[in-house]
Protein backbone atom coordinates (compact mmCIF):
# COMPACT_ATOMS: atom_id res chain seq x y z
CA UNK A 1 -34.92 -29.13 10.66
CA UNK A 2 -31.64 -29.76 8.81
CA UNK A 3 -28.51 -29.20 10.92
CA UNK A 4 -27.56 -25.97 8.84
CA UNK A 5 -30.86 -24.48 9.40
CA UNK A 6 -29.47 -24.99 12.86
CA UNK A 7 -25.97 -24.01 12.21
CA UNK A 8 -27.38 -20.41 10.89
CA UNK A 9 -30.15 -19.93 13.36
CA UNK A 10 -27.82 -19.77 16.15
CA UNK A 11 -25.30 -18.28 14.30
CA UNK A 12 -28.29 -15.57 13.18
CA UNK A 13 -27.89 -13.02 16.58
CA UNK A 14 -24.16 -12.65 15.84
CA UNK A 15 -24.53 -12.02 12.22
CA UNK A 16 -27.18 -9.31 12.65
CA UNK A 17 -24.97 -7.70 15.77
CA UNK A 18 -21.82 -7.67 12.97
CA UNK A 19 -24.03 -6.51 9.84
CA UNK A 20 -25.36 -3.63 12.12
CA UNK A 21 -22.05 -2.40 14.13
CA UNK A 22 -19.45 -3.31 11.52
CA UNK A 23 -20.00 -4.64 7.92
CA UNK A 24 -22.62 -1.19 7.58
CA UNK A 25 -20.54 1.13 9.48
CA UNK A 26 -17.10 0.03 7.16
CA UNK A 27 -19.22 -0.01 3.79
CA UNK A 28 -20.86 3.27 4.73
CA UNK A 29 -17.66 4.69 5.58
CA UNK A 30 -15.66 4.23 2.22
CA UNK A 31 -18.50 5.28 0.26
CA UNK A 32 -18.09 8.85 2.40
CA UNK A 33 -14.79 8.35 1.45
CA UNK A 34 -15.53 9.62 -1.74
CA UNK A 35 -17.72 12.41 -1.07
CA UNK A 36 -17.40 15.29 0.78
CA UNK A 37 -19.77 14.47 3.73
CA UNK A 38 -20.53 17.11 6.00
CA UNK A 39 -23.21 17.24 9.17
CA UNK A 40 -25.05 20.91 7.83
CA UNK A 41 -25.29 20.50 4.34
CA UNK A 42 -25.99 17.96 1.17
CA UNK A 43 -23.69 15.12 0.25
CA UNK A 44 -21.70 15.06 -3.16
CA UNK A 45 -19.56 12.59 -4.63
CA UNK A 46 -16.04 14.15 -5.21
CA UNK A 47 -14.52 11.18 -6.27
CA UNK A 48 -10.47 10.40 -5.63
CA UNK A 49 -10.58 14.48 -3.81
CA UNK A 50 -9.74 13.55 0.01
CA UNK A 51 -7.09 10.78 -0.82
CA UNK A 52 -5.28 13.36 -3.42
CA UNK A 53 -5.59 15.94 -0.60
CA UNK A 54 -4.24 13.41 2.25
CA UNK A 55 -1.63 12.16 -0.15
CA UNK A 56 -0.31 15.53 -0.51
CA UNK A 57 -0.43 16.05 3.06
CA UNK A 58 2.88 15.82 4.51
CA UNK A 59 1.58 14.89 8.37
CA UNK A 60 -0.32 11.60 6.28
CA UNK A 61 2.29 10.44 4.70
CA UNK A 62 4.76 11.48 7.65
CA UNK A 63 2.37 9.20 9.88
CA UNK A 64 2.01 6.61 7.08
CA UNK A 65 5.21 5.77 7.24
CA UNK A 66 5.32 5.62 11.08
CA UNK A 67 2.76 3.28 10.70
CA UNK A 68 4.92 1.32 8.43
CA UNK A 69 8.02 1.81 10.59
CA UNK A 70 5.61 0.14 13.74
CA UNK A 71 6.11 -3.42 11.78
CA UNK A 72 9.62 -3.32 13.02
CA UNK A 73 8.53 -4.51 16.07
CA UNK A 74 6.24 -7.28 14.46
CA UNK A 75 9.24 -10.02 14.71
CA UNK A 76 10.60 -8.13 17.96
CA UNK A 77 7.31 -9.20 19.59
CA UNK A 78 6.83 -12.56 18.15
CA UNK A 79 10.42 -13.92 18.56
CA UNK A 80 10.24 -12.26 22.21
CA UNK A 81 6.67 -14.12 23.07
CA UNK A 82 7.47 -17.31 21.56
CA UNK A 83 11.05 -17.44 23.64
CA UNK A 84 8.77 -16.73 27.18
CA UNK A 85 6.04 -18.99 25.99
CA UNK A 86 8.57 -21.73 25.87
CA UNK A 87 10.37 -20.33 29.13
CA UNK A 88 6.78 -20.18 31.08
CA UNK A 89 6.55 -24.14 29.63
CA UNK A 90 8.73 -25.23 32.02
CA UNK A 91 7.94 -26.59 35.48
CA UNK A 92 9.69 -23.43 37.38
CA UNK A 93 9.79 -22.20 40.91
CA UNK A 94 7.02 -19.24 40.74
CA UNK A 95 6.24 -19.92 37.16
CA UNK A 96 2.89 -18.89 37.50
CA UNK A 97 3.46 -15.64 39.22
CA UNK A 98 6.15 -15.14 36.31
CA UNK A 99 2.92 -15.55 33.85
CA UNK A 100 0.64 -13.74 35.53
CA UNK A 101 3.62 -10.38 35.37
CA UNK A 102 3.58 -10.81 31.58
CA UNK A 103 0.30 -11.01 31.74
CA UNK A 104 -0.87 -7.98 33.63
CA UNK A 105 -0.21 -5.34 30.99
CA UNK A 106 -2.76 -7.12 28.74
CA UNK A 107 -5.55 -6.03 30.92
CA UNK A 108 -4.29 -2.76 31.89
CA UNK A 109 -6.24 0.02 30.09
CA UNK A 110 -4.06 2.19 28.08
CA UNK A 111 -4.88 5.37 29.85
CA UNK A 112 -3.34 3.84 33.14
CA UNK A 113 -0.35 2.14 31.12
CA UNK A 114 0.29 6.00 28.77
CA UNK A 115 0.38 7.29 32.92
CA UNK A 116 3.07 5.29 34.31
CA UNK A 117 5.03 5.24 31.27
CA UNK A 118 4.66 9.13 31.08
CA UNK A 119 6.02 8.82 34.34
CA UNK A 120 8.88 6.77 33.47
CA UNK A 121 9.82 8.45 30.11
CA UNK A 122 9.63 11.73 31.94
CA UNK A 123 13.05 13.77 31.72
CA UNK A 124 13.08 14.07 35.90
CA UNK A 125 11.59 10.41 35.43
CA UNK A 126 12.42 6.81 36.79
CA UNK A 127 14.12 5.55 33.68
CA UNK A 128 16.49 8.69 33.36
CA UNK A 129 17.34 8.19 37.05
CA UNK A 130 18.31 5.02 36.70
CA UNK A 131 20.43 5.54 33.57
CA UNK A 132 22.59 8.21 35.48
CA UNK A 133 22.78 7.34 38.30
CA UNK A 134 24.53 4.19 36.50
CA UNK A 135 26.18 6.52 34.60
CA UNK A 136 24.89 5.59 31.35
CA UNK A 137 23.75 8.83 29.63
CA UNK A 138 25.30 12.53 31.03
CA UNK A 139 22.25 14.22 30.82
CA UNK A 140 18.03 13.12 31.16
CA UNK A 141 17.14 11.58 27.60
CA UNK A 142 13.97 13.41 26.16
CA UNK A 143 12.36 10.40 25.45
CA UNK A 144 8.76 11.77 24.73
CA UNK A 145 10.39 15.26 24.14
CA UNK A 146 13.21 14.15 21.38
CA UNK A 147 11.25 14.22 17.67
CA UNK A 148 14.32 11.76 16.56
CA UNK A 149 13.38 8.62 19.50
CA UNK A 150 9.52 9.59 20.91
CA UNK A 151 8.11 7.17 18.06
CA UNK A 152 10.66 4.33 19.38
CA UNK A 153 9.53 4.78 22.91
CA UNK A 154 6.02 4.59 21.89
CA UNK A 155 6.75 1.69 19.67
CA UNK A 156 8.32 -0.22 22.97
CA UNK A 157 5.23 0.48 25.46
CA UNK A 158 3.43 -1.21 22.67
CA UNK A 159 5.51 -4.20 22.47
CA UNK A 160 5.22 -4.18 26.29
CA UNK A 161 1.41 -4.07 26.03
CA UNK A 162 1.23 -6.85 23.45
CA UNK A 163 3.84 -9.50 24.50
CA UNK A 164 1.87 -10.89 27.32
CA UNK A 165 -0.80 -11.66 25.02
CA UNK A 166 1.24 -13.61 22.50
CA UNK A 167 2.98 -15.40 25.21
CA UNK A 168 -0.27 -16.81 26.33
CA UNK A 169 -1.17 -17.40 22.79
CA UNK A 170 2.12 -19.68 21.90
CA UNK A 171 2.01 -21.08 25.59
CA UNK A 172 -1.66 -22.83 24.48
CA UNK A 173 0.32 -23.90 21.44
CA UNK A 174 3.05 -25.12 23.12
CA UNK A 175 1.05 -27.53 25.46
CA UNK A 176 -1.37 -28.73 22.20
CA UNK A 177 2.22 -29.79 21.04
CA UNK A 178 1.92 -34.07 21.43
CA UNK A 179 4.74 -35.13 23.70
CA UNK A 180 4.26 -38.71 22.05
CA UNK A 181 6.27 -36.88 19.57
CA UNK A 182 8.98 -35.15 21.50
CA UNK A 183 9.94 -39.12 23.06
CA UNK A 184 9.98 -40.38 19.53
CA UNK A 185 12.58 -37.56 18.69
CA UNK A 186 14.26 -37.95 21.99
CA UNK A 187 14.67 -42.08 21.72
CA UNK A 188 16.17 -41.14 18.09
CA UNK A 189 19.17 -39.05 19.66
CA UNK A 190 17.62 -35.86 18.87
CA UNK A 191 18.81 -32.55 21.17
CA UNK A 192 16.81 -30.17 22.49
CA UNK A 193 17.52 -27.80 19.51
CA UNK A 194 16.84 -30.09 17.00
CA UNK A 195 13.80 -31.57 18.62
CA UNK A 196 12.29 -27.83 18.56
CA UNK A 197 13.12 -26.58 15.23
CA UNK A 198 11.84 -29.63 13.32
CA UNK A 199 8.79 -30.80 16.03
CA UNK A 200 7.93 -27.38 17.73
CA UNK A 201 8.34 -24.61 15.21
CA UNK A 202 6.80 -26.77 12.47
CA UNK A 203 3.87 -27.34 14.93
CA UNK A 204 3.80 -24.37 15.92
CA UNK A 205 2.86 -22.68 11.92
CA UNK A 206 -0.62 -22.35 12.59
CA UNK A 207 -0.33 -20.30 15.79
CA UNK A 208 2.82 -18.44 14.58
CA UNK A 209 0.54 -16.90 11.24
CA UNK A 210 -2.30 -16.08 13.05
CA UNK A 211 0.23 -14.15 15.79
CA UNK A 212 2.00 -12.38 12.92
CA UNK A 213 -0.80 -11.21 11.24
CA UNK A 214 -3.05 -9.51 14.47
CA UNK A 215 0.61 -8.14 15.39
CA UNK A 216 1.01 -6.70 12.08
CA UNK A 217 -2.38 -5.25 12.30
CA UNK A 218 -2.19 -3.92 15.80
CA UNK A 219 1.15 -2.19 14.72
CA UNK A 220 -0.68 -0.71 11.67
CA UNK A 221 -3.60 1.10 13.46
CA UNK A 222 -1.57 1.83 16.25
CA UNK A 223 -3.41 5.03 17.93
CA UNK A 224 -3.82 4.72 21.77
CA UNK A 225 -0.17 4.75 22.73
CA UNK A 226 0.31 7.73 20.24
CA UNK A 227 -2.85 9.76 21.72
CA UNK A 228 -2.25 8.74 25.16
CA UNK A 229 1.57 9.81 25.52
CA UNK A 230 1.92 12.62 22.83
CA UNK A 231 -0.93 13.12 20.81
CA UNK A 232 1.61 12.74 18.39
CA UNK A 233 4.10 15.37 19.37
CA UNK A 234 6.88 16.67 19.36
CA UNK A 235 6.81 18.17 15.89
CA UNK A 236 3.95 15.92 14.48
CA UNK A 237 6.69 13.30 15.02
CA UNK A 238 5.04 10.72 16.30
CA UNK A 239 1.68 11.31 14.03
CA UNK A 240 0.30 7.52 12.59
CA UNK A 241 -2.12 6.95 10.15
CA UNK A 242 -4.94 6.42 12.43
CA UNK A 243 -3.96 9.01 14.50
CA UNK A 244 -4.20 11.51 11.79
CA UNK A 245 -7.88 10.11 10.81
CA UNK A 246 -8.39 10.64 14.23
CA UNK A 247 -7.53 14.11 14.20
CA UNK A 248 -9.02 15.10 11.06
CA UNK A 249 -12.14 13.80 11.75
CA UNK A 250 -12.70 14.34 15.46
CA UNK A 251 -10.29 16.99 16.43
CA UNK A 252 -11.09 19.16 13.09
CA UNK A 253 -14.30 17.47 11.90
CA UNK A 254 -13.11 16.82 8.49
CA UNK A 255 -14.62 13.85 8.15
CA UNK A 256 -14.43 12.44 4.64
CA UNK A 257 -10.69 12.88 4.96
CA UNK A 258 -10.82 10.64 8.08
CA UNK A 259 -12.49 8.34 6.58
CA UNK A 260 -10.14 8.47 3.34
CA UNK A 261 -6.91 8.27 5.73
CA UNK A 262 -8.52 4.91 7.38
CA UNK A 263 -9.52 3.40 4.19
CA UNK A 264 -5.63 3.65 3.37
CA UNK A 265 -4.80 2.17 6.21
CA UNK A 266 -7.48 -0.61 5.85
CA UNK A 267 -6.02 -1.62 2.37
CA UNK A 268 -2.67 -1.67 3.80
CA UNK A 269 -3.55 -3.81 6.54
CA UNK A 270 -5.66 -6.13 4.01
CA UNK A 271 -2.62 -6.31 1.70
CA UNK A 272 0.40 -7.10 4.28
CA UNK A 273 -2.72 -9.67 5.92
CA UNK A 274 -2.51 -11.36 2.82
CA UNK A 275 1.22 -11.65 2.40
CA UNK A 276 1.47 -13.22 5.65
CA UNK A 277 -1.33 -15.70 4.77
CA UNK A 278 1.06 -16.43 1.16
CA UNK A 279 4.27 -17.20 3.31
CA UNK A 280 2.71 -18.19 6.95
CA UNK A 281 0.44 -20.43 5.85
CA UNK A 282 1.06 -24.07 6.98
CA UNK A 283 2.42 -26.62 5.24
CA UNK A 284 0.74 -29.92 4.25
């Protein structure tokens, strides 16, 4: 037996696991797109209908542009991992129970993490304690009650979710990094600052496109946060793209335009993927 008979018999359980639960399911799915699918009665094809009617629907395009507005934090989170990564490198004094903090909210299910930060962004909450009592702000900040901040404050319990993950991710990086290297630089008068931007960065490429691009796609079907802390109140403020599939199709069982609100969002996410590929990619 060849070695890619091999290759693709064990490869064969996986395949058949990802053709049932995902490559059906997301082919499926944007052919309903274009019909108008219901549960009690027959199936037609309506064509371009559901994205003209989610197009002209100001909560879609409202949320699309949260989603959009979510990508700020893309180079928040990666500059922010990337500086711990290199931080948690070191050879520290309780550097591994610094690690492990980051690392907690990673495992932490979102329905615990949308509790305690409820608790914190609460108006009689922690965080508007703390900002008086240091006299910071006059009066509690309505921080999952204000329509003009809520998205922001979702935006940073993501970024607080995520960064552990990315730290870990560069820190594995970081120590792939050959110190042979680093002595060369070092012996040839190089600083510290030099000796990371053109041995460590550089190095680095690889791990820092791959980062970008699952950040940019967690920020672009960002829905837990949103359902957990407002279900994207006040005002419809805090409404993403997902989130709106997610209420058309489970919360008023309008499915097709579910499913034509997340094929948006997939084409979005495929297109900005591929942009970061174009610039990210590594360099010979």
């Amino acid at each position: 037996m060849s070695r890619s008979v091999t290759a693709w018999l064990f490869l064969a359980p996986a395949l058949v696991l990802l053709a049932v639960f995902s490559f059906w399911p997301v082919g499926y799915g944007s052919y309903l797109a274009f019909t108008d699918y219901s549960l009690i009665r027959e199936t037609h094809w309506v064509g371009l209908d559901n994205f003209r009617y989610i197009f002209g629907n100001e909560m879609f395009v409202s949320g699309l542009g949260n989603s959009v507005l979510f990508l700020l934090m893309v180079p928040i989170v990666q500059v922010g991992a990337l500086a711990l990564a290199v931080l948690v490198n070191n050879r520290l004094p309780g550097i591994r129970l610094f690690r492990a903090a980051f690392y907690v909210p990673v495992v932490t299910t979102v329905s615990v993490v949308g509790i305690m930060w409820g608790f914190m962004f609460h108006e009689q909450g922690a965080l508007n304690y703390v900002l008086m009592a240091l006299r910071l702000v006059d009066a509690p900040v309505g921080w999952l009650s204000d329509e003009r901040i809520a998205l922001f404050a979702i935006m940073f319990v993501t970024m607080w979710r995520g960064l552990g993950w990315y730290m870990v991710m560069y820190l594995a990086a970081l120590q792939a990094v050959p110190q042979d290297m680093q002595e060369a630089a070092l012996l040839d008068g190089a600083n510290r600052w030099q000796r990371f931007w053109k041995i460590t960065v550089p190095m680095l490429r690889p791990t820092i496109m791959v980062c970008s691009i699952l950040s940019v796609l967690a920020a672009l079907k960002a829905y837990q946060e949103v359902d957990v802390l407002t279900q994207g109140g006040p005002m419809n403020s805090t409404f993403t793209a997902l989130y709106y599939a997610y209420d058309q199709g489970l919360k008023h069982l309008k499915l097709p335009r579910a499913l034509a609100a997340s094929f948006v969002v997939t084409l979005l996410c495929i297109a900005i993927a591929l942009v970061c590929l174009r610039y990210l990619k590594p360099r010979r």
